[in-house]
C-alpha atoms as a PDB file:
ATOM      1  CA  UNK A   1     -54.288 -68.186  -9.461  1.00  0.00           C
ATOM      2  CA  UNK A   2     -53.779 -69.757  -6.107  1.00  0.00           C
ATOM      3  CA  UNK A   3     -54.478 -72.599  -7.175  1.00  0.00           C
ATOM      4  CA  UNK A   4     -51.245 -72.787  -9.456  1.00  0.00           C
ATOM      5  CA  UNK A   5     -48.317 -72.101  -7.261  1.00  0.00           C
ATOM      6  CA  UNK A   6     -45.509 -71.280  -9.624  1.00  0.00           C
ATOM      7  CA  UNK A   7     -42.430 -70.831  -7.511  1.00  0.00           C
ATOM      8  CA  UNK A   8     -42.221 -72.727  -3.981  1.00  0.00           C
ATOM      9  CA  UNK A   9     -39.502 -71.981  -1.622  1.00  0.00           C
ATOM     10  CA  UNK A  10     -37.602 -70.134  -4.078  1.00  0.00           C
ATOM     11  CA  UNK A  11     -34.961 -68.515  -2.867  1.00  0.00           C
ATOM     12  CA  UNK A  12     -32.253 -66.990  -5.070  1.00  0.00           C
ATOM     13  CA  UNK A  13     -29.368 -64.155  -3.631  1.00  0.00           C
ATOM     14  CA  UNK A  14     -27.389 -61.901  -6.491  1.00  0.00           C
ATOM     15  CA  UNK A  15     -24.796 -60.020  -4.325  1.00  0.00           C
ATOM     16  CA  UNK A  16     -24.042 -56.012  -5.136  1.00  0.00           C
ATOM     17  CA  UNK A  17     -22.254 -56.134  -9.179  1.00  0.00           C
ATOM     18  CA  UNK A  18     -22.928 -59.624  -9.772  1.00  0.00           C
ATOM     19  CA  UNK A  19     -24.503 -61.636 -12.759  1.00  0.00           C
ATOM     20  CA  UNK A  20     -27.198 -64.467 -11.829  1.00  0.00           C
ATOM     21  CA  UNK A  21     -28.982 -66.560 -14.662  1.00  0.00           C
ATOM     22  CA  UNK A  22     -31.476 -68.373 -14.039  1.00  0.00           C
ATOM     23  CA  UNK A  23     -32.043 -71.204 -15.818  1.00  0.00           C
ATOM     24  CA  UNK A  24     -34.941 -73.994 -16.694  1.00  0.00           C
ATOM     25  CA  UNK A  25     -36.691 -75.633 -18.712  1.00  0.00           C
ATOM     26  CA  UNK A  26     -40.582 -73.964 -19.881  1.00  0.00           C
ATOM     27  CA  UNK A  27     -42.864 -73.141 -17.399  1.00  0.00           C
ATOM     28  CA  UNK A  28     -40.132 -73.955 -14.378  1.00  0.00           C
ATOM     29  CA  UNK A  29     -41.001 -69.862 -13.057  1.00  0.00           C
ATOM     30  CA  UNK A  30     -38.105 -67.678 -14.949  1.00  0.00           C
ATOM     31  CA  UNK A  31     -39.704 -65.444 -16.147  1.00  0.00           C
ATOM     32  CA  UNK A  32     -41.907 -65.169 -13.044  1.00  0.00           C
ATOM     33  CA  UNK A  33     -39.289 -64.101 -11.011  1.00  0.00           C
ATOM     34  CA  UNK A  34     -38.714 -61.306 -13.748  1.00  0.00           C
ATOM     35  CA  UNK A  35     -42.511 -59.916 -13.237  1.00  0.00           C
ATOM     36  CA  UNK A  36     -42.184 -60.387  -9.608  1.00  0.00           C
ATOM     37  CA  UNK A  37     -38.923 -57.798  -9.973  1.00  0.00           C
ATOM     38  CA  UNK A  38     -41.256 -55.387 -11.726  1.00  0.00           C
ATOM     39  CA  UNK A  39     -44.138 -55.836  -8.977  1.00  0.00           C
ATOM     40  CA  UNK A  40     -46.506 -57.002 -11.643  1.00  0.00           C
ATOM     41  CA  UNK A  41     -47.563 -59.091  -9.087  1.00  0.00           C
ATOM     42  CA  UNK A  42     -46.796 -59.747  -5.826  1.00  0.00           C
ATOM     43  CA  UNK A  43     -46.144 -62.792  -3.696  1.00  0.00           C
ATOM     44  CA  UNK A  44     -48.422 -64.658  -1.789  1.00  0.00           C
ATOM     45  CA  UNK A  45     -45.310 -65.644   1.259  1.00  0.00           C
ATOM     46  CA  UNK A  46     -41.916 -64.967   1.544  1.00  0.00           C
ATOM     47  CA  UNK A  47     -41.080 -61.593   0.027  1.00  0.00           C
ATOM     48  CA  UNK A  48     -38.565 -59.732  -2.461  1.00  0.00           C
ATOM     49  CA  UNK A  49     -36.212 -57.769  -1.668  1.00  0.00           C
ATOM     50  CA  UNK A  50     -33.312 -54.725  -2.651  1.00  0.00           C
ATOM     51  CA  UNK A  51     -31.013 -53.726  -0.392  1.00  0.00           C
ATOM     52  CA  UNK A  52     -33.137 -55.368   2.067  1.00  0.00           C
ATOM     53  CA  UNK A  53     -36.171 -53.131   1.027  1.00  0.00           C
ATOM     54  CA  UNK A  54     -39.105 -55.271   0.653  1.00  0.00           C
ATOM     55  CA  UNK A  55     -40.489 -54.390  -2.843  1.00  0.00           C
ATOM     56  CA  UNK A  56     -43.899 -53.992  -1.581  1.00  0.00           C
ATOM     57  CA  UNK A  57     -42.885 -50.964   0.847  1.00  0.00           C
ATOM     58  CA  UNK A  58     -41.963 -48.924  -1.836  1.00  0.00           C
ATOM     59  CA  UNK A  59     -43.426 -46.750  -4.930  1.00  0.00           C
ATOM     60  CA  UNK A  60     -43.474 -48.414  -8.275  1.00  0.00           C
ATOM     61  CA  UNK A  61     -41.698 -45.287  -9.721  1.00  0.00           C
ATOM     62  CA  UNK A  62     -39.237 -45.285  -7.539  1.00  0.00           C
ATOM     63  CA  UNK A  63     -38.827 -49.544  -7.902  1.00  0.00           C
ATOM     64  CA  UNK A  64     -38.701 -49.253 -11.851  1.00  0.00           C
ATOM     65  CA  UNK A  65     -36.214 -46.333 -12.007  1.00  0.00           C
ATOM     66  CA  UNK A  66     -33.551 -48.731 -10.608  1.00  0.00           C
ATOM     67  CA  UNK A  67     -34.427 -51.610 -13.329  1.00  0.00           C
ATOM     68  CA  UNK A  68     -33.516 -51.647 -17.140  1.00  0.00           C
ATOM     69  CA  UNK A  69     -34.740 -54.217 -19.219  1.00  0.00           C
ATOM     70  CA  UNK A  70     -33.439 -55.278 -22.346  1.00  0.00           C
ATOM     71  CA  UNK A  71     -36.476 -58.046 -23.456  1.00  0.00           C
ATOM     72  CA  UNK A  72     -36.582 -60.873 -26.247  1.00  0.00           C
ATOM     73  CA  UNK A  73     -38.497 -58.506 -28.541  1.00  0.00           C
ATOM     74  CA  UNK A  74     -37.510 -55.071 -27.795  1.00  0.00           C
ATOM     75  CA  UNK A  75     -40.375 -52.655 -28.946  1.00  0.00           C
ATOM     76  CA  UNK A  76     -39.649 -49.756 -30.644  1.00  0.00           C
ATOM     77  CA  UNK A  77     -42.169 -47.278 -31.562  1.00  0.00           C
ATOM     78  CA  UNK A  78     -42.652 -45.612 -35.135  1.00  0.00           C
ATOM     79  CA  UNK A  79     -40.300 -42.623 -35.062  1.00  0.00           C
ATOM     80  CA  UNK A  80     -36.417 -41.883 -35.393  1.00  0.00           C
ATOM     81  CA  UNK A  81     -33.317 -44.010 -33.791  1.00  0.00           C
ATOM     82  CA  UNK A  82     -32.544 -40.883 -31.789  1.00  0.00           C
ATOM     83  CA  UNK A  83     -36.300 -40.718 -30.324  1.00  0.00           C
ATOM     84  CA  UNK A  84     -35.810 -44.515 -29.247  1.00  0.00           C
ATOM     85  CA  UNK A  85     -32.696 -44.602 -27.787  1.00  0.00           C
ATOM     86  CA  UNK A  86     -33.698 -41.477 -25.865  1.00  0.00           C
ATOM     87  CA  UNK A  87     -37.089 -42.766 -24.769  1.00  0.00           C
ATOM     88  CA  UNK A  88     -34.462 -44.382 -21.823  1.00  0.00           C
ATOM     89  CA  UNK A  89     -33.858 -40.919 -20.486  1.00  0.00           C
ATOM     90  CA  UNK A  90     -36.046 -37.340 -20.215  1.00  0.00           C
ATOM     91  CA  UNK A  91     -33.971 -34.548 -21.211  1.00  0.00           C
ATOM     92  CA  UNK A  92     -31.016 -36.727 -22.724  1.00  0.00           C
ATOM     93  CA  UNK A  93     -28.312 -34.960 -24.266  1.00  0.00           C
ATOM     94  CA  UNK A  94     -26.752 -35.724 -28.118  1.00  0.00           C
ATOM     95  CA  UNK A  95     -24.350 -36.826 -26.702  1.00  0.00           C
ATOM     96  CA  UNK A  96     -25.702 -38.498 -24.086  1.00  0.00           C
ATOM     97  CA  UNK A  97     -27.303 -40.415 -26.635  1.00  0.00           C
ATOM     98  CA  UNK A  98     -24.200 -41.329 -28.646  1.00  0.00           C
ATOM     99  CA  UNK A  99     -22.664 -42.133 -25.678  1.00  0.00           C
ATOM    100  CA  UNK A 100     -25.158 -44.979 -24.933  1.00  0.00           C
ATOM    101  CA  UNK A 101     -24.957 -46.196 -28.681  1.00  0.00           C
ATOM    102  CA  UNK A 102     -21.314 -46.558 -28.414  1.00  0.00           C
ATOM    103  CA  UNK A 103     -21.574 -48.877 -25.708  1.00  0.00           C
ATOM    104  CA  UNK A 104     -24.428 -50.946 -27.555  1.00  0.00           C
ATOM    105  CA  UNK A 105     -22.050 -51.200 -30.301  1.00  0.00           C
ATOM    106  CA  UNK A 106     -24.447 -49.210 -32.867  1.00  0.00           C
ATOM    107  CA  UNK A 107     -23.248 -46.062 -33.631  1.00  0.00           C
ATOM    108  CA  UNK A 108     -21.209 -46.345 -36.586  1.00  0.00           C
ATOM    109  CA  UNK A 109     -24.224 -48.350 -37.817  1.00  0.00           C
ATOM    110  CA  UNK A 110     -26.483 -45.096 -37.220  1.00  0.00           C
ATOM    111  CA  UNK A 111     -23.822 -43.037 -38.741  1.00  0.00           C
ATOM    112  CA  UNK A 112     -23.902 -45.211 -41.721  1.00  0.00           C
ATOM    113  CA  UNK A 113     -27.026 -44.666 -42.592  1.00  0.00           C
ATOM    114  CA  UNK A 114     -28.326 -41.692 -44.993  1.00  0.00           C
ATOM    115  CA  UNK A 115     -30.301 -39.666 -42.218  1.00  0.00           C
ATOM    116  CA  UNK A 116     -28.496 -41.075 -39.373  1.00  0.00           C
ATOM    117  CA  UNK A 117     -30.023 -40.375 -35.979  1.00  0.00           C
ATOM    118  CA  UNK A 118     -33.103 -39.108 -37.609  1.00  0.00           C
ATOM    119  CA  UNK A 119     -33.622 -42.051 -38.992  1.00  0.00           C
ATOM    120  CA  UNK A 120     -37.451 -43.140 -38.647  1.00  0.00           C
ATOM    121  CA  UNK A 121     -37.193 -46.899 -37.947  1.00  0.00           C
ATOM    122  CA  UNK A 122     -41.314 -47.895 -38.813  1.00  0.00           C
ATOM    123  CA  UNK A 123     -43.806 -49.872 -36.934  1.00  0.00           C
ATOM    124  CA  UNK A 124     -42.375 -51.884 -33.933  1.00  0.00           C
ATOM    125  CA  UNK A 125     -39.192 -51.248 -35.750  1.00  0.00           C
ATOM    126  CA  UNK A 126     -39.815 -53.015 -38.837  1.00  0.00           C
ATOM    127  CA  UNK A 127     -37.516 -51.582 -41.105  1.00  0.00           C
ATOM    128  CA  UNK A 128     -34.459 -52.573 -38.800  1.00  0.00           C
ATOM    129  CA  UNK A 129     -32.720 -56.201 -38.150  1.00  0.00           C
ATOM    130  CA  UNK A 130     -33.765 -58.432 -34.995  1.00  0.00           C
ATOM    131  CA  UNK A 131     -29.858 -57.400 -33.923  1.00  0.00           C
ATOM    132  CA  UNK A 132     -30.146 -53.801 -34.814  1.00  0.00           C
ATOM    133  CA  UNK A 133     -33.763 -53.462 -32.677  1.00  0.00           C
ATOM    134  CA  UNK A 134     -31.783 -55.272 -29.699  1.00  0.00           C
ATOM    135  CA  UNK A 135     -28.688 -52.649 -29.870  1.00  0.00           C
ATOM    136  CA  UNK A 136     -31.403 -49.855 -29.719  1.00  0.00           C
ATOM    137  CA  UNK A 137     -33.155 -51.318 -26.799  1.00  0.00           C
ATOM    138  CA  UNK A 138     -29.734 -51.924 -25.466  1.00  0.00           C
ATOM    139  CA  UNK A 139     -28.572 -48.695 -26.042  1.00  0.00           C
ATOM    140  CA  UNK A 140     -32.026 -47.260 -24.571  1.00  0.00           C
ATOM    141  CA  UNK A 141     -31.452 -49.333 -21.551  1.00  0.00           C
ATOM    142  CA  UNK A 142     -27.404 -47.933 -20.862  1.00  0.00           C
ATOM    143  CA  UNK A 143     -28.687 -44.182 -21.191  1.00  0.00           C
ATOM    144  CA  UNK A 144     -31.366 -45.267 -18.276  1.00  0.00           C
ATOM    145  CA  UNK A 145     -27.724 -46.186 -16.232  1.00  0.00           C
ATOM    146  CA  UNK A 146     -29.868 -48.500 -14.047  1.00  0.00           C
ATOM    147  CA  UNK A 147     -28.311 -50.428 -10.962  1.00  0.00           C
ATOM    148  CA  UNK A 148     -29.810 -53.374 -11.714  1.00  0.00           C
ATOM    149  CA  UNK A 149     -29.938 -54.647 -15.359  1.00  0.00           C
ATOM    150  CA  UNK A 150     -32.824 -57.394 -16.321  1.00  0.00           C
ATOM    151  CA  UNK A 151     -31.818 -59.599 -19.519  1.00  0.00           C
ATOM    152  CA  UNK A 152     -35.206 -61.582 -20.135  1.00  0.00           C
ATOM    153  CA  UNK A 153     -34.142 -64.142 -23.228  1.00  0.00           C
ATOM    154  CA  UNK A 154     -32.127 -61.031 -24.744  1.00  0.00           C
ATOM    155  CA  UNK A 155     -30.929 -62.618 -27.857  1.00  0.00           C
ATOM    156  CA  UNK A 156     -33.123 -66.082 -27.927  1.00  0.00           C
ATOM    157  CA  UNK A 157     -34.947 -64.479 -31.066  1.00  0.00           C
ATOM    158  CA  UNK A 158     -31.899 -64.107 -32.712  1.00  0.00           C
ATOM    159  CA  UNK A 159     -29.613 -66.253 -35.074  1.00  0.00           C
ATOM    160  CA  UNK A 160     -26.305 -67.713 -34.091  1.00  0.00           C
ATOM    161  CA  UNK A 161     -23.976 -64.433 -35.345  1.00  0.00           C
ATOM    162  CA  UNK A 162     -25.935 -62.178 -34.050  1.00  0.00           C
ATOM    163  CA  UNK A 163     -26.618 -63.527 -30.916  1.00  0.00           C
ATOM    164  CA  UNK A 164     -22.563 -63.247 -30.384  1.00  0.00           C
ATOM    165  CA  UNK A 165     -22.379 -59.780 -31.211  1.00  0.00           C
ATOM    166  CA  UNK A 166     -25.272 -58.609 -28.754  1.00  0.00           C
ATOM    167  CA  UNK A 167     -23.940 -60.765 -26.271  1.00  0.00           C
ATOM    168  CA  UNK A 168     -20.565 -59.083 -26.561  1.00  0.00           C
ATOM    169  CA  UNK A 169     -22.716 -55.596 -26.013  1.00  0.00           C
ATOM    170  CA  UNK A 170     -24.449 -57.160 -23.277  1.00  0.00           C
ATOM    171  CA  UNK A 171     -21.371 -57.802 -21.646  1.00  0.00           C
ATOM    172  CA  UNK A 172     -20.362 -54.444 -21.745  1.00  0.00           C
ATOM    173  CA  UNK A 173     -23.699 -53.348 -20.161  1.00  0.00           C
ATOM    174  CA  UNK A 174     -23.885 -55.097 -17.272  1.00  0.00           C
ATOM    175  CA  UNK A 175     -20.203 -53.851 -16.200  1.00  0.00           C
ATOM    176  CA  UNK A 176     -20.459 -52.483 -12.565  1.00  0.00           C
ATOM    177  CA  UNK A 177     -24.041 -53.711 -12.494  1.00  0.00           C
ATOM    178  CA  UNK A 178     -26.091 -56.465 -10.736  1.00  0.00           C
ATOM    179  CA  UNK A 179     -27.307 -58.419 -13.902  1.00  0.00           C
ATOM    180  CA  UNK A 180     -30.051 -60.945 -13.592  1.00  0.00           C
ATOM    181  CA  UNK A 181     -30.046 -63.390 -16.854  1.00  0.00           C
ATOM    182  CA  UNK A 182     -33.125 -65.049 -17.809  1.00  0.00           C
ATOM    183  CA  UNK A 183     -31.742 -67.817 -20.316  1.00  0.00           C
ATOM    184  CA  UNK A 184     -32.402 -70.740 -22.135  1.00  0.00           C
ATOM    185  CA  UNK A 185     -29.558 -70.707 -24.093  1.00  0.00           C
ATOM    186  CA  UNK A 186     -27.342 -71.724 -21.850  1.00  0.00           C
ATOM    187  CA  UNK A 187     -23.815 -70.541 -23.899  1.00  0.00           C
ATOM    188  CA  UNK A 188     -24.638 -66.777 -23.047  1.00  0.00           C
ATOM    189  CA  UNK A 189     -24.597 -67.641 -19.284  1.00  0.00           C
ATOM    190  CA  UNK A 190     -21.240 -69.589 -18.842  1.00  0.00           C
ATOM    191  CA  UNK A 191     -19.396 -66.552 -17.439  1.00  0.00           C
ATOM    192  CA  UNK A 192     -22.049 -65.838 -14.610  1.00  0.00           C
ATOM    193  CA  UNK A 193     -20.833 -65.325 -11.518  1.00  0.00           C
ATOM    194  CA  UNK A 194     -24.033 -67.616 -10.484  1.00  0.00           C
ATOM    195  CA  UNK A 195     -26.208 -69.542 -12.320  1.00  0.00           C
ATOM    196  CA  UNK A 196     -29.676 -70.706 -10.491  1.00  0.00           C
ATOM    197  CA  UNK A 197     -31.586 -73.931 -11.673  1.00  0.00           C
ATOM    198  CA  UNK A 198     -35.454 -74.183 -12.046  1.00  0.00           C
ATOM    199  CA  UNK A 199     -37.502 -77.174 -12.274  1.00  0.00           C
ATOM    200  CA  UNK A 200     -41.331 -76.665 -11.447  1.00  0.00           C
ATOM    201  CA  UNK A 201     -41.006 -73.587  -9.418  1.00  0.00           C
ATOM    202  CA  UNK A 202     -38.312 -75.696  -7.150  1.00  0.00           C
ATOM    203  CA  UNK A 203     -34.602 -74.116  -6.987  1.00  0.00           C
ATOM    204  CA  UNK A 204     -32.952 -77.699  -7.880  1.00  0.00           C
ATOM    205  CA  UNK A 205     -29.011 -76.607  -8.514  1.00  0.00           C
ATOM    206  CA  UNK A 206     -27.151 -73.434  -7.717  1.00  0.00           C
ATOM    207  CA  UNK A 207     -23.653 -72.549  -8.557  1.00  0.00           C
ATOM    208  CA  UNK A 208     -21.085 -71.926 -11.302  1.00  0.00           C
ATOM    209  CA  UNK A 209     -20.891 -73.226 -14.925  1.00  0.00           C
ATOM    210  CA  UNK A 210     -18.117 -75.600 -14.381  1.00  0.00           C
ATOM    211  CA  UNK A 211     -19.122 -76.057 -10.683  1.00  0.00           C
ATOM    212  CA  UNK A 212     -23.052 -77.359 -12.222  1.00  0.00           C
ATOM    213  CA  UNK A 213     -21.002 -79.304 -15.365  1.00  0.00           C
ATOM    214  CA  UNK A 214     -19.010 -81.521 -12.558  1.00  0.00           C
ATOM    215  CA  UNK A 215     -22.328 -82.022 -10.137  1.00  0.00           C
ATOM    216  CA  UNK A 216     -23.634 -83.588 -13.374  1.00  0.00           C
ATOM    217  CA  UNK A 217     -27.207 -83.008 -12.475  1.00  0.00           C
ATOM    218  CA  UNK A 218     -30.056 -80.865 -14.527  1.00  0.00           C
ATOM    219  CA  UNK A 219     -27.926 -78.226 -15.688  1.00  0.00           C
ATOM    220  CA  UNK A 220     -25.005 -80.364 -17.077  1.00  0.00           C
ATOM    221  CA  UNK A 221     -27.757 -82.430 -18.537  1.00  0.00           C
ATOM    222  CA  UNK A 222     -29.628 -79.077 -20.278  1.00  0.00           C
ATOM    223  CA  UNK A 223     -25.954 -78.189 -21.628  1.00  0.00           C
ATOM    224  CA  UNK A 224     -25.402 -81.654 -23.081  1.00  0.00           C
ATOM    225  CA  UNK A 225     -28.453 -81.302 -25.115  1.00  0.00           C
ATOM    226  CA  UNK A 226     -27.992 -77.981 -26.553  1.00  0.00           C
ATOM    227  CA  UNK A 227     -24.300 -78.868 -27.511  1.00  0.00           C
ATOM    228  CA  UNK A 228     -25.501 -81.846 -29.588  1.00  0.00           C
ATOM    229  CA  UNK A 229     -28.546 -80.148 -31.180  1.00  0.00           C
ATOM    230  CA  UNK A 230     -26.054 -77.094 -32.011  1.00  0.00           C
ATOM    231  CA  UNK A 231     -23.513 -80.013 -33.527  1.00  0.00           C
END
């Protein structure tokens, strides 16, 4: 709708292997920037860029092989764990696939379970934990091996114990990756090599954790808030 601009003059850099959040309150344009990535839509000025390939100059195929996702709710369809986690792949390999569940910290889970691989997990994955669904669609996501690894509110659907233990296998996926972090809890960003600052589509802080805490602006004032509702 032009006439709702949702981002203006934002302009935000992740550099080859690093990890950027972004970070703002609702409806400041995260997860805008996130659909913008996938060419869901494009801008109306300025422009986005890989490698210094405008997005627009290039297939969608070609722009979406490089991207892994690993969303709030990860969707799973109504078949086995080994179908799922292979979905990330054509022609995967066993091992391929046990390879990836390693990494998302699931297989001895899978193994654990009566039919193991073959395991049919229902509708949308109903008959597995919010954590368990989010190691499959992690696991999915490693056995893509994308360049660039999209974390849109990865583990805000999840409870307090969990959301450690993905983040731990989040960790581990973004290794020799350029990770972009859509957050709002601010704890599973602290280790970013950059964390970005909405408010109303406006870029209003940019730097490091303890860099943002010091400045004492927006972000040190979002973190104050979400340490004393957590205490």
């Amino acid at each position: 709708d032009p006439d709702r601009v949702i981002l203006q003059g934002a302009t935000v850099i992740a550099e080859p292997g690093q990890t950027v959040a972004i970070v703002g309150s609702t409806g400041s344009g995260k997860s805008t920037i996130g659909r913008l990535l996938f060419r869901f839509y494009d801008v109306q000025e300025g422009a986005l860029k890989i490698d210094g390939q405008d997005v627009r100059d290039i297939t969608q195929q070609s722009l979406h092989d490089a991207i892994g996702v690993v969303p709030q709710d990860t969707v799973l369809f109504n078949d086995t764990i080994r179908y799922n986690i292979a979905y990330g792949r054509d022609g995967a390999t066993q091992d391929q696939i046990e390879g990836a569940a390693r990494d998302a910290q699931i297989h001895d889970f899978i193994l654990s379970l009566p039919d193991g691989y073959e395991t049919t997990v229902g509708e949308r994955g109903l008959k597995l934990s919010g954590g368990e669904k989010q190691r499959v669609g992690i696991a999915r996501t490693l056995l893509k091996d994308p360049p660039i690894l999209l974390l849109d509110e990865a583990t805000s659907a999840l409870d307090s114990d969990t959301e450690h233990e993905i983040q731990d296998a989040l960790n581990r996926a973004g290794q020799g990756r350029t990770v972009l972090t859509i957050a709002h809890r601010l704890s599973t960003i602290a280790d970013a090599d950059q964390i970005v600052v909405l408010e109303k589509g406006v870029v209003v802080e940019q730097g490091t954790h303890d860099a943002l805490l010091t400045a004492e602006g927006r972000y040190a004032q979002l973190w104050h808030r979400q340490q004393a509702e957590d205490d």
